[in-house]
Protein backbone atom coordinates (compact mmCIF):
# COMPACT_ATOMS: atom_id res chain seq x y z
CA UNK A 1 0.00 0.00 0.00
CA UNK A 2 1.12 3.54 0.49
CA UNK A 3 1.53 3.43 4.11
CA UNK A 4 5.72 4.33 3.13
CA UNK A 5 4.96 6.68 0.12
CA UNK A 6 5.73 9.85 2.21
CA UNK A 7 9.25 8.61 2.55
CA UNK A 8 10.06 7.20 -0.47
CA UNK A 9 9.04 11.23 -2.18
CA UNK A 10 10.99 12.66 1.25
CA UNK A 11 13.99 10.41 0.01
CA UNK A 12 13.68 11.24 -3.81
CA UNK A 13 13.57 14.72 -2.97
CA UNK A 14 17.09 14.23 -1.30
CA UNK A 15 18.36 12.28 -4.19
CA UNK A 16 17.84 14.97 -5.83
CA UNK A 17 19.40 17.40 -4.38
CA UNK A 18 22.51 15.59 -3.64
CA UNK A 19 22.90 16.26 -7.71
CA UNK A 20 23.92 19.94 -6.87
CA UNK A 21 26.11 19.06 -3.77
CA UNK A 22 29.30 20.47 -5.38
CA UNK A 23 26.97 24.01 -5.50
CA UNK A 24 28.40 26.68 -2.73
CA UNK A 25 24.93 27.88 -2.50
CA UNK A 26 21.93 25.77 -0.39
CA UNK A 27 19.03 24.76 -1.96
CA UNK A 28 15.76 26.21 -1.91
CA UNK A 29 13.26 23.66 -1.28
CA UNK A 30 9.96 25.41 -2.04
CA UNK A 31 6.36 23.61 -1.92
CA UNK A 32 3.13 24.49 -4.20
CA UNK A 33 -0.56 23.70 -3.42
CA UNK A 34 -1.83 25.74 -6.06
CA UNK A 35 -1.86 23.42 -9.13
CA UNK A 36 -5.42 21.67 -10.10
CA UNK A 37 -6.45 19.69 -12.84
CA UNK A 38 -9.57 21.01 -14.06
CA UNK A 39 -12.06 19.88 -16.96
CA UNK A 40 -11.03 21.24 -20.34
CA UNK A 41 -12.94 20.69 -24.23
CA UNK A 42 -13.17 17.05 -25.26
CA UNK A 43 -12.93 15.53 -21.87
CA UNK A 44 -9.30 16.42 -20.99
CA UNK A 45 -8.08 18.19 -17.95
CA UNK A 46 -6.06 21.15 -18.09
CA UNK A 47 -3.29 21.99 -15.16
CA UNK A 48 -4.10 25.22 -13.95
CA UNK A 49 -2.46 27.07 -10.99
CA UNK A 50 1.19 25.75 -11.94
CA UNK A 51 4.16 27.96 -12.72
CA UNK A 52 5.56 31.08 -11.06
CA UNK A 53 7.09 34.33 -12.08
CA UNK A 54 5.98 36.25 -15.04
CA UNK A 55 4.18 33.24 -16.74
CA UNK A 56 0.57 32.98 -17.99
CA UNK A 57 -0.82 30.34 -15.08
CA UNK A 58 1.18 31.85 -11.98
CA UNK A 59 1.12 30.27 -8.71
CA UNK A 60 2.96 32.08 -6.40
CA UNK A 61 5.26 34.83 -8.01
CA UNK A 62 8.61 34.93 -6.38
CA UNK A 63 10.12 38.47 -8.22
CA UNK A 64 12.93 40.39 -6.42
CA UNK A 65 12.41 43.94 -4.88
CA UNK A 66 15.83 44.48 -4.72
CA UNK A 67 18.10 43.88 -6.96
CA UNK A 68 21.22 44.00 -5.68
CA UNK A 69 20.41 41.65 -3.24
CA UNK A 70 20.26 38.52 -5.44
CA UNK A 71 22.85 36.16 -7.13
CA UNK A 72 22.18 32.94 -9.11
CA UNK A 73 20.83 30.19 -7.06
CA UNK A 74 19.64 26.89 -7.37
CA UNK A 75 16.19 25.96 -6.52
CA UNK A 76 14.20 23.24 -6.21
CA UNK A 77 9.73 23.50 -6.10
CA UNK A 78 7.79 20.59 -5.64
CA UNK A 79 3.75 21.23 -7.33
CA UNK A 80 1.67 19.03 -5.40
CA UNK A 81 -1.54 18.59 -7.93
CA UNK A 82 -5.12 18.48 -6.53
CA UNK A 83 -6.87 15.62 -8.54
CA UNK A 84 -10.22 16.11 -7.09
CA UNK A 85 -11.86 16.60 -10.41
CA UNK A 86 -10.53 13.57 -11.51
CA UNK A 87 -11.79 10.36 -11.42
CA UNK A 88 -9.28 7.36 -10.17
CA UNK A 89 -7.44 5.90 -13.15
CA UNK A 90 -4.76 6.11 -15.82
CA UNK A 91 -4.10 9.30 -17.52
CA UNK A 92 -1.35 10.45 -20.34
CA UNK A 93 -0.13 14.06 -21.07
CA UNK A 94 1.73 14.38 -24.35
CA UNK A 95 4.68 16.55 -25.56
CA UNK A 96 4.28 18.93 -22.73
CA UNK A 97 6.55 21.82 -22.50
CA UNK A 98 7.23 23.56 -19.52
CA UNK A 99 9.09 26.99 -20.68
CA UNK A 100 11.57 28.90 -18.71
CA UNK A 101 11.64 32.50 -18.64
CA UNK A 102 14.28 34.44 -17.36
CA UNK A 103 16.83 33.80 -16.26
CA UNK A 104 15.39 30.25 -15.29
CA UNK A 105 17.66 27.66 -16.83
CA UNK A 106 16.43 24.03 -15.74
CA UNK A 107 18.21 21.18 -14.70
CA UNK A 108 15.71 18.51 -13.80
CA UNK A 109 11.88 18.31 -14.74
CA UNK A 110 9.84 14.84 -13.57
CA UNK A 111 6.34 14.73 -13.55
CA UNK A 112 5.80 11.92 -10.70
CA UNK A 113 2.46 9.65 -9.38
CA UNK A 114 1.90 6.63 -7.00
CA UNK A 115 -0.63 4.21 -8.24
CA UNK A 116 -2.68 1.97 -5.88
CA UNK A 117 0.70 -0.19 -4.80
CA UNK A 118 2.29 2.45 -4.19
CA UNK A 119 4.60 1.90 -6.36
CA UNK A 120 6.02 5.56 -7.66
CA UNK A 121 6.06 6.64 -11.79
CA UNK A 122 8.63 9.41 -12.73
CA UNK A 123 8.15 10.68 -16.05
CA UNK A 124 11.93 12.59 -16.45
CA UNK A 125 11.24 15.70 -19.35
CA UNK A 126 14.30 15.93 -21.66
CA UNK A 127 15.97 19.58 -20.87
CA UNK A 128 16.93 21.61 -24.06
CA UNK A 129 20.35 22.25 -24.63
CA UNK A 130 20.22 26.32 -23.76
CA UNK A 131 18.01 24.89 -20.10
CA UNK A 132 14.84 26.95 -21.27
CA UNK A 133 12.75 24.02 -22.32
CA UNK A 134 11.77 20.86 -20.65
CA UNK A 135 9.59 18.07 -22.84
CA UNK A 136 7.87 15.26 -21.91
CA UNK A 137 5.25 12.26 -22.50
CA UNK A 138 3.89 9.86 -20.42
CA UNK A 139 1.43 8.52 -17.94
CA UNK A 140 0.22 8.91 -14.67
CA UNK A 141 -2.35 7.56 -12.02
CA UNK A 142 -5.00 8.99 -9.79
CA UNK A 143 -5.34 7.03 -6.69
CA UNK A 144 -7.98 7.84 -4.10
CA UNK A 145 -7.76 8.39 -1.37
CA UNK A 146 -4.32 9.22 -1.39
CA UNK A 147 -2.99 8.69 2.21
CA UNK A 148 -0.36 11.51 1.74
CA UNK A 149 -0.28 15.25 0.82
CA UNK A 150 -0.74 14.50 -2.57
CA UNK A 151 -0.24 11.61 -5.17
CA UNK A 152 0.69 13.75 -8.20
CA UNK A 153 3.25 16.16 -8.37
CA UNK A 154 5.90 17.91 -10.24
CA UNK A 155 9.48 18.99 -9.24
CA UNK A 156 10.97 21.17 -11.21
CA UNK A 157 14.47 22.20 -10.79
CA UNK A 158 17.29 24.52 -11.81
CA UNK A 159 19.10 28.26 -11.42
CA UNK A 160 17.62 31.59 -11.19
CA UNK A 161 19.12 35.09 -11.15
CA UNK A 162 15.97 36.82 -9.31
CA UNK A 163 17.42 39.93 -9.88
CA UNK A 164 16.37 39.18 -13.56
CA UNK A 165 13.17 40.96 -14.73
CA UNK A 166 10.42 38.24 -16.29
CA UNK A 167 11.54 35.46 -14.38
CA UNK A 168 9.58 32.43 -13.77
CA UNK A 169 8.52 29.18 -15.61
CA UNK A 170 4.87 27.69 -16.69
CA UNK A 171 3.30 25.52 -18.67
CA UNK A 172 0.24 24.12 -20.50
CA UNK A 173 -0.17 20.70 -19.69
CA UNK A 174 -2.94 19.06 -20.50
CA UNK A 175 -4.31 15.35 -20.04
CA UNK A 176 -6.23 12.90 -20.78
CA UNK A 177 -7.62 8.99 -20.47
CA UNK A 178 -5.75 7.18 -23.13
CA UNK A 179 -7.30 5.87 -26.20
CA UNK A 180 -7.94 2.35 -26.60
CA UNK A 181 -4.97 1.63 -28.86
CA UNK A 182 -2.59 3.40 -26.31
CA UNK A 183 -3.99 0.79 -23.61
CA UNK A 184 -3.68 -2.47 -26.46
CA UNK A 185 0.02 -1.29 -27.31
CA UNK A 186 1.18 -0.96 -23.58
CA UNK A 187 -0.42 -4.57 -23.27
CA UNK A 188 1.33 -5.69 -25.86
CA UNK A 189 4.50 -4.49 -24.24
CA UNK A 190 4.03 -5.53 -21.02
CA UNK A 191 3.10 -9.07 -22.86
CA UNK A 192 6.38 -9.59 -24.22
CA UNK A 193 8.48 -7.99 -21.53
CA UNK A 194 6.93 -11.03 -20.05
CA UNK A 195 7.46 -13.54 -22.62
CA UNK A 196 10.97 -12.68 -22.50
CA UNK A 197 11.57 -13.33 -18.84
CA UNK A 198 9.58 -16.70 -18.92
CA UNK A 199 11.89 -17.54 -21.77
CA UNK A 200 15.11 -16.32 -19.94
CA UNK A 201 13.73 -18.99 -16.60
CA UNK A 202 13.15 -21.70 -18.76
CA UNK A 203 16.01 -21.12 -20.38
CA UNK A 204 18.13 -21.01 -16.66
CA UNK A 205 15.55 -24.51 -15.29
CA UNK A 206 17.41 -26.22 -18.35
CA UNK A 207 20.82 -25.63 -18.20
């Protein structure tokens, strides 16, 4: 069950940041509640409330009054998603950008879910070469009730110069129940994934 979730995302989020360990500078461990999937045209959701700075779906804007008071840092915000308007199930968001602004370059992007195991999908977004864009595909689940904070979230990390005008990231992510052929081809995948390994004990009984 998910009785150990909370510190398997505690321990993630240290992983983490151990990447930026060799950094002078301590991270900034910020947490969102403002992100909510809500119904959109043609029975998808769209992810409202997520991004910060200057961006087009703020959710808490972080811009510095002084500017000679800031240097680049590296951060690190964790977007717990409500799901309420959800119903419990699989879900799939494709080639979603999340768009730096800024002086925002990002270093990490994973789009992360527990499904009724508890056992934890991380969707990693492949980071443009300049750090301004992060892309990604894949799917998630909605468990409820969710026996932690919450059961979908995003990190998102990187540097920032807040001393930088316009700064911020954001997003339009939308999703949606897969189609039928999207559920048939991940059977089919997880068919011979299996097909394999009963080959591979056979194989191992024989010898």
């Amino acid at each position: 069950m998910l009785n150990n979730a909370f510190v398997i995302k505690a321990l993630a989020v240290a992983a983490l940041c151990a990447t930026c360990a060799s950094t002078a500078q301590a991270i900034e461990i910020t947490v969102y509640n403002t992100a909510i999937f809500r119904p959109a045209p043609n029975g998808a959701y769209q992810l409202d409330g997520f991004g910060r700075g200057d961006t087009s779906r703020p959710g808490i804007d972080s811009i510095a009054t002084d500017a000679g008071s800031f240097a680049t840092q590296v951060f690190f915000d964790t977007w717990n998603i409500n799901v309420s308007l959800l119903s419990p199930g699989n879900y799939q968001f494709n080639s979603t950008v999340v768009f730096a602004t800024g002086s925002v370059l990002f270093s990490n992007v994973a789009f992360n879910s527990y499904d009724e195991l508890g056992h934890r999908n991380t969707v990693l977004f492949d980071i443009s070469a300049d750090g301004k864009q992060a892309t990604g595909s894949g799917n998630f689940s909605v468990v409820k009730p969710c026996p932690v904070q919450s059961c979908v979230w995003i990190d998102v990390f990187g540097t920032q110069d807040l001393s930088v005008g316009q700064t911020g990231y954001g997003s339009n992510l939308v999703a949606q129940i897969p189609e039928p052929a999207s559920y048939a081809l991940l059977l089919a995948g997880l068919t011979a994934v299996a097909g394999v390994a009963g080959r591979r004990r056979f194989a191992s009984v024989k010898k």
